[in-house]
C-alpha atoms as a PDB file:
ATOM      1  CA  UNK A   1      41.043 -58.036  21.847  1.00  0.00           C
ATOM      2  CA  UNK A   2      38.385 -59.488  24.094  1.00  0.00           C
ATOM      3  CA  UNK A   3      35.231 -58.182  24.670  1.00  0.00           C
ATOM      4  CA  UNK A   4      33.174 -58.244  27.736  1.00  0.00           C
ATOM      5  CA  UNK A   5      29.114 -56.439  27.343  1.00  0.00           C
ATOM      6  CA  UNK A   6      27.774 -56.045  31.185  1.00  0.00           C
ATOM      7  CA  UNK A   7      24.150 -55.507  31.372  1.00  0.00           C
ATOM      8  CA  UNK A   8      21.198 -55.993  34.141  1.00  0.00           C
ATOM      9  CA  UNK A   9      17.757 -57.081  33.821  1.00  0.00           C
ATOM     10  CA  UNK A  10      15.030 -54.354  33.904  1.00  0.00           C
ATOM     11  CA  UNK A  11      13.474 -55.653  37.105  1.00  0.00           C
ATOM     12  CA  UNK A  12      16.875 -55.120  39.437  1.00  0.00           C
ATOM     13  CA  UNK A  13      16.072 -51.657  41.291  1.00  0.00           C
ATOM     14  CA  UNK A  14      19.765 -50.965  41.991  1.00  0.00           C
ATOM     15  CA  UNK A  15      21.272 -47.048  42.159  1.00  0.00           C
ATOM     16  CA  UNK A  16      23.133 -46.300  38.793  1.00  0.00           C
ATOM     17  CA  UNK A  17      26.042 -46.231  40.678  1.00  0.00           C
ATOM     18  CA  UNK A  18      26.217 -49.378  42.215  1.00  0.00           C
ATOM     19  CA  UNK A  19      25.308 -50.593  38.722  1.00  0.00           C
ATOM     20  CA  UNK A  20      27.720 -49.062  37.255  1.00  0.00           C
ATOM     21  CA  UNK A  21      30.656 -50.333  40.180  1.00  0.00           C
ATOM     22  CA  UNK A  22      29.211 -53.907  39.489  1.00  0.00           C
ATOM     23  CA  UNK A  23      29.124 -53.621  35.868  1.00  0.00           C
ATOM     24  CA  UNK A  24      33.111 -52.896  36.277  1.00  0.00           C
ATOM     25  CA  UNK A  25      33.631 -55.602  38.701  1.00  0.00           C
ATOM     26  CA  UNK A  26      32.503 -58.016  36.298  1.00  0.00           C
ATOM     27  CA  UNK A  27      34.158 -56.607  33.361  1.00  0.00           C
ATOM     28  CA  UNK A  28      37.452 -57.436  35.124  1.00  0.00           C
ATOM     29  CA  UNK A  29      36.483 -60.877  36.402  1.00  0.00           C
ATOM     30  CA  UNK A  30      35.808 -61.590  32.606  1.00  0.00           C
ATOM     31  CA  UNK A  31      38.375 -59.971  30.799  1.00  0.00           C
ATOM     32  CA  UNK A  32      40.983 -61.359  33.438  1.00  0.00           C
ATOM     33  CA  UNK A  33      39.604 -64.473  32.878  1.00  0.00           C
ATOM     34  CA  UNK A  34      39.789 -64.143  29.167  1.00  0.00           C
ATOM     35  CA  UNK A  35      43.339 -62.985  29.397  1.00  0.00           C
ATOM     36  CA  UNK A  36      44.235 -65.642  31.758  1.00  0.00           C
ATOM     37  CA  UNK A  37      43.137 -68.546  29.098  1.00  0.00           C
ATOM     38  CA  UNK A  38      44.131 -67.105  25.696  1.00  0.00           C
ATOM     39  CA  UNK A  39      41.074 -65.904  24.418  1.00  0.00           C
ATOM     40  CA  UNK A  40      41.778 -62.639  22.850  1.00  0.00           C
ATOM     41  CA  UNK A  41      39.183 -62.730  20.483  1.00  0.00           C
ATOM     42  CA  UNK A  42      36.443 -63.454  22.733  1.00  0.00           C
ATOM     43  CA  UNK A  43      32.815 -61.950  22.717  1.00  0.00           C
ATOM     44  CA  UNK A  44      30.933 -62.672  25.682  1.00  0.00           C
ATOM     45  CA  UNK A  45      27.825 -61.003  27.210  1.00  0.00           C
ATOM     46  CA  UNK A  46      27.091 -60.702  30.691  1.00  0.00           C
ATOM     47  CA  UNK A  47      23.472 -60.791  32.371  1.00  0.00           C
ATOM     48  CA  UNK A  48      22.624 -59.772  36.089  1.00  0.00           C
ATOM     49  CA  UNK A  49      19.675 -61.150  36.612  1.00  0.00           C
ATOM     50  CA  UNK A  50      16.645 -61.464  39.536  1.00  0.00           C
ATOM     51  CA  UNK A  51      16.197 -65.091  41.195  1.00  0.00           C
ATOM     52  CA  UNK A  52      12.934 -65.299  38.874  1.00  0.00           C
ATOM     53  CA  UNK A  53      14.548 -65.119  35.858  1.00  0.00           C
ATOM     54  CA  UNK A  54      17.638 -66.921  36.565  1.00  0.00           C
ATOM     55  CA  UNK A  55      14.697 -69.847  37.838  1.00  0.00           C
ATOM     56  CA  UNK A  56      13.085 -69.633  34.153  1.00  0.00           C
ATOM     57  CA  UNK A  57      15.857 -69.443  32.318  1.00  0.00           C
ATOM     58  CA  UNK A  58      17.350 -72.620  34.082  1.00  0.00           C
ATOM     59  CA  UNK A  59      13.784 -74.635  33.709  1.00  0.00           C
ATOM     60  CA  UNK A  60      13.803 -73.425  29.715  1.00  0.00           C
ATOM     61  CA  UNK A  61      17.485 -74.201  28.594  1.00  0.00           C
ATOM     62  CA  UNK A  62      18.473 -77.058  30.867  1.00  0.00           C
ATOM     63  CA  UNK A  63      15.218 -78.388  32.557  1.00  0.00           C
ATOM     64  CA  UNK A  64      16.156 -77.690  35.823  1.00  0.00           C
ATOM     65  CA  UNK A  65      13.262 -76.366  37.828  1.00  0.00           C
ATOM     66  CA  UNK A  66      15.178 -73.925  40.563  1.00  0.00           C
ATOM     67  CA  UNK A  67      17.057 -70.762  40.394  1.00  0.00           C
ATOM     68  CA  UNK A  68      20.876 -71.014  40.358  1.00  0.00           C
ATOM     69  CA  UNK A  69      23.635 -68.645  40.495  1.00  0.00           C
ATOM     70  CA  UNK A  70      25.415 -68.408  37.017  1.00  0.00           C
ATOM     71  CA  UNK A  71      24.343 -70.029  33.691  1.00  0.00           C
ATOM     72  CA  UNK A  72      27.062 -69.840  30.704  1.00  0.00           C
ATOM     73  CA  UNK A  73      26.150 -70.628  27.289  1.00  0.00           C
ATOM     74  CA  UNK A  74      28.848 -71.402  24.418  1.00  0.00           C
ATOM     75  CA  UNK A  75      27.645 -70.340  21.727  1.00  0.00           C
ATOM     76  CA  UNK A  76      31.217 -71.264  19.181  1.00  0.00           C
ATOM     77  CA  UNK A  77      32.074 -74.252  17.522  1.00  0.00           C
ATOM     78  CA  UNK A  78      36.157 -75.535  17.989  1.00  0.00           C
ATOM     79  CA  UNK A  79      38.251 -73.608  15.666  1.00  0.00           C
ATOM     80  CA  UNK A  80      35.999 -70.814  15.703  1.00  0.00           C
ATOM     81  CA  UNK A  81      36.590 -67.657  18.227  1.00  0.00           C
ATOM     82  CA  UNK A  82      34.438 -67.972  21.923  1.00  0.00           C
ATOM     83  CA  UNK A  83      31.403 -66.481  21.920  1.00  0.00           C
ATOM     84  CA  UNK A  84      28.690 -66.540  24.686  1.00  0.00           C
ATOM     85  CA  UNK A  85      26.210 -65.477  27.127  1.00  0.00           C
ATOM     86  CA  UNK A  86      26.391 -65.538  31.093  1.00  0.00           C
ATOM     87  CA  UNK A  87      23.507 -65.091  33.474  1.00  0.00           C
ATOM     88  CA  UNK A  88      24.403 -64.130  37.151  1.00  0.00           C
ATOM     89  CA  UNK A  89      21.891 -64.178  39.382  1.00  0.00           C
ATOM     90  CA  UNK A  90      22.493 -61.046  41.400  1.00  0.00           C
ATOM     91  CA  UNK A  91      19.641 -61.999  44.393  1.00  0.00           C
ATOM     92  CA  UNK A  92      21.272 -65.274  44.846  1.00  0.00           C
ATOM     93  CA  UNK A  93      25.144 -64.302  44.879  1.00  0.00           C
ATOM     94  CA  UNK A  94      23.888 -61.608  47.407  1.00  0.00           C
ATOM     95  CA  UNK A  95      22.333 -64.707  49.463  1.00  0.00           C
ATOM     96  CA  UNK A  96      25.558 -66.960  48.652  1.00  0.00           C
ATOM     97  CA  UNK A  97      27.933 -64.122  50.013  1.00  0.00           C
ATOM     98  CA  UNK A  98      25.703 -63.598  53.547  1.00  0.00           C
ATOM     99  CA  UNK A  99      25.727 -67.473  53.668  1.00  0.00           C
ATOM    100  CA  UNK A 100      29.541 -67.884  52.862  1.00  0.00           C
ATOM    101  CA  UNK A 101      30.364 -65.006  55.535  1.00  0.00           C
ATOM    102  CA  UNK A 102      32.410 -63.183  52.044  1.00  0.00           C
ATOM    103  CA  UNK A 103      32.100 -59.824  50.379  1.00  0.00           C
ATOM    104  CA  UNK A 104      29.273 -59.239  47.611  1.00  0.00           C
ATOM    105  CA  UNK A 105      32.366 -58.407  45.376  1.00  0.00           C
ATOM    106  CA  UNK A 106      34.065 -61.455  46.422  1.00  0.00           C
ATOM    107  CA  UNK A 107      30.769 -63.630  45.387  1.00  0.00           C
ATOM    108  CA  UNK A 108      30.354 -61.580  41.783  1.00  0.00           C
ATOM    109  CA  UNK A 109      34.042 -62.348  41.037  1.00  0.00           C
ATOM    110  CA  UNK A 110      33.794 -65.747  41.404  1.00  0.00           C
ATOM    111  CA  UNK A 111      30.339 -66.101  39.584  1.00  0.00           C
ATOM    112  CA  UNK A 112      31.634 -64.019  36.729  1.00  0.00           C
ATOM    113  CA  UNK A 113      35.075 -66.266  36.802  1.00  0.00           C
ATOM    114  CA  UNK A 114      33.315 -69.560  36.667  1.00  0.00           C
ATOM    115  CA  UNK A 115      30.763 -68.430  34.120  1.00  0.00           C
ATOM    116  CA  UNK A 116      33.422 -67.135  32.012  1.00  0.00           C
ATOM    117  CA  UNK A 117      35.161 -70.579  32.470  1.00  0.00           C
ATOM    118  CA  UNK A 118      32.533 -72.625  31.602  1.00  0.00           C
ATOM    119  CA  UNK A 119      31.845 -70.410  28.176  1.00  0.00           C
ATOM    120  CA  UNK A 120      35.286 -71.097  27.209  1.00  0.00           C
ATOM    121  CA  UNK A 121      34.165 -74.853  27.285  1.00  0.00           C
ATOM    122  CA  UNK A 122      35.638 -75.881  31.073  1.00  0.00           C
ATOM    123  CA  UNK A 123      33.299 -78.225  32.891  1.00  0.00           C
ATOM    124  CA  UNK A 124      33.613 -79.821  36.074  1.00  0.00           C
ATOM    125  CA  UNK A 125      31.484 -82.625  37.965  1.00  0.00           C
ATOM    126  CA  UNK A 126      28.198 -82.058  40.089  1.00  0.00           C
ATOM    127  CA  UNK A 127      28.397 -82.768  43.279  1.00  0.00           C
ATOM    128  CA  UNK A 128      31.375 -83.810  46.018  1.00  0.00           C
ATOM    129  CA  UNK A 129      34.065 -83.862  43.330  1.00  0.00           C
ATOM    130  CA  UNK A 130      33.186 -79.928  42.250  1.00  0.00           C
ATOM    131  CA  UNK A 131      35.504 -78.417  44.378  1.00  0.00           C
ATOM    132  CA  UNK A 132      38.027 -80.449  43.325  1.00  0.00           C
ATOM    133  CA  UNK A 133      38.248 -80.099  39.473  1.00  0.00           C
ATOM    134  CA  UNK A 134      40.669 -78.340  37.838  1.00  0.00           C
ATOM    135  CA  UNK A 135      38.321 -76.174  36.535  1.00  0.00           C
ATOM    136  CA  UNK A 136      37.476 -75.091  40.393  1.00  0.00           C
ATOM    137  CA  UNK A 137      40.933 -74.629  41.097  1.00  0.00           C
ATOM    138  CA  UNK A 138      41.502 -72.659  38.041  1.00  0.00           C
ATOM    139  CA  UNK A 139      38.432 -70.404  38.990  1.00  0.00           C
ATOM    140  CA  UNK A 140      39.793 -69.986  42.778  1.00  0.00           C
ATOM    141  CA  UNK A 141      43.421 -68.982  41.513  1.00  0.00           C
ATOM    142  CA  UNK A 142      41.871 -66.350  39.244  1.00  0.00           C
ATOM    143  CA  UNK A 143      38.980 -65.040  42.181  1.00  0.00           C
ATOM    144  CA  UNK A 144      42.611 -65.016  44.242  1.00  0.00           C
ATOM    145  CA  UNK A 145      44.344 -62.749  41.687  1.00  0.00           C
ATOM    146  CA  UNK A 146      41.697 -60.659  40.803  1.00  0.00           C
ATOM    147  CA  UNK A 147      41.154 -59.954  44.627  1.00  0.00           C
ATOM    148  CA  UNK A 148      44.590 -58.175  44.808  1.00  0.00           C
ATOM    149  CA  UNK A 149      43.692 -55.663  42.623  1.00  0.00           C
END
């Protein structure tokens, strides 16, 4: 069975209870995700995270001085069960969602979808052909399904 571990940085001053409704959210995003590609013996962990640490985490593991929105780390070999980490940046998919004229919730789904994705081992290109991957269209289908429910 899949396993999904939600937790938020330290310095995110949110009400336990909207912790504990995003916490969910994400646990579905993932374990939908999960579901939706086979992985039943997944272990992932989930991060929400403050623009300043989603900034030095992306300048430590992949040189890239900025904040971003999601980082996913494999940590599993082929042949071996998926295993990884996923940072969402919780300040920025608050920005994305005012900027994108979408729910909070909608914004967290996808983050959580296409950092689940990209643990699994999906990639897609930078730039212009992003939205066009498969791996994008996989992620949209799922943020689709998982806003039904």
């Amino acid at each position: 069975m899949p396993r999904a571990d939600i937790a938020a940085d330290e310095v995110l001053d949110l009400p336990r209870t909207e912790l504990r409704r995003i916490r969910a959210l994400i646990r579905r995003a993932v374990l939908h995700t999960l579901h939706s590609q086979d992985a039943a013996d997944a272990q992932l962990s989930v991060t929400l995270c403050s623009d300043r640490r989603m900034h030095e985490l992306n300048r430590h593991w992949l040189q890239r001085d900025r904040t971003t929105d999601v980082l996913a780390f494999p940590l599993w070999e082929p042949g071996e069960p998926p295993v990884g980490d996923i940072y969402i940046g919780l300040e920025r998919a608050r920005a994305q969602a005012v900027e994108h004229d979408i729910p909070l919730d909608e914004e967290l789904t996808r983050l959580a979808v296409h950092g689940t994705l990209h643990a699994l081992g999906h990639d897609h290109p930078e730039g212009a052909g992003r939205e066009l991957s498969e791996m994008w269209r996989i992620q949209e289908r799922l943020v689709a399904e998982l806003g039904d429910g």
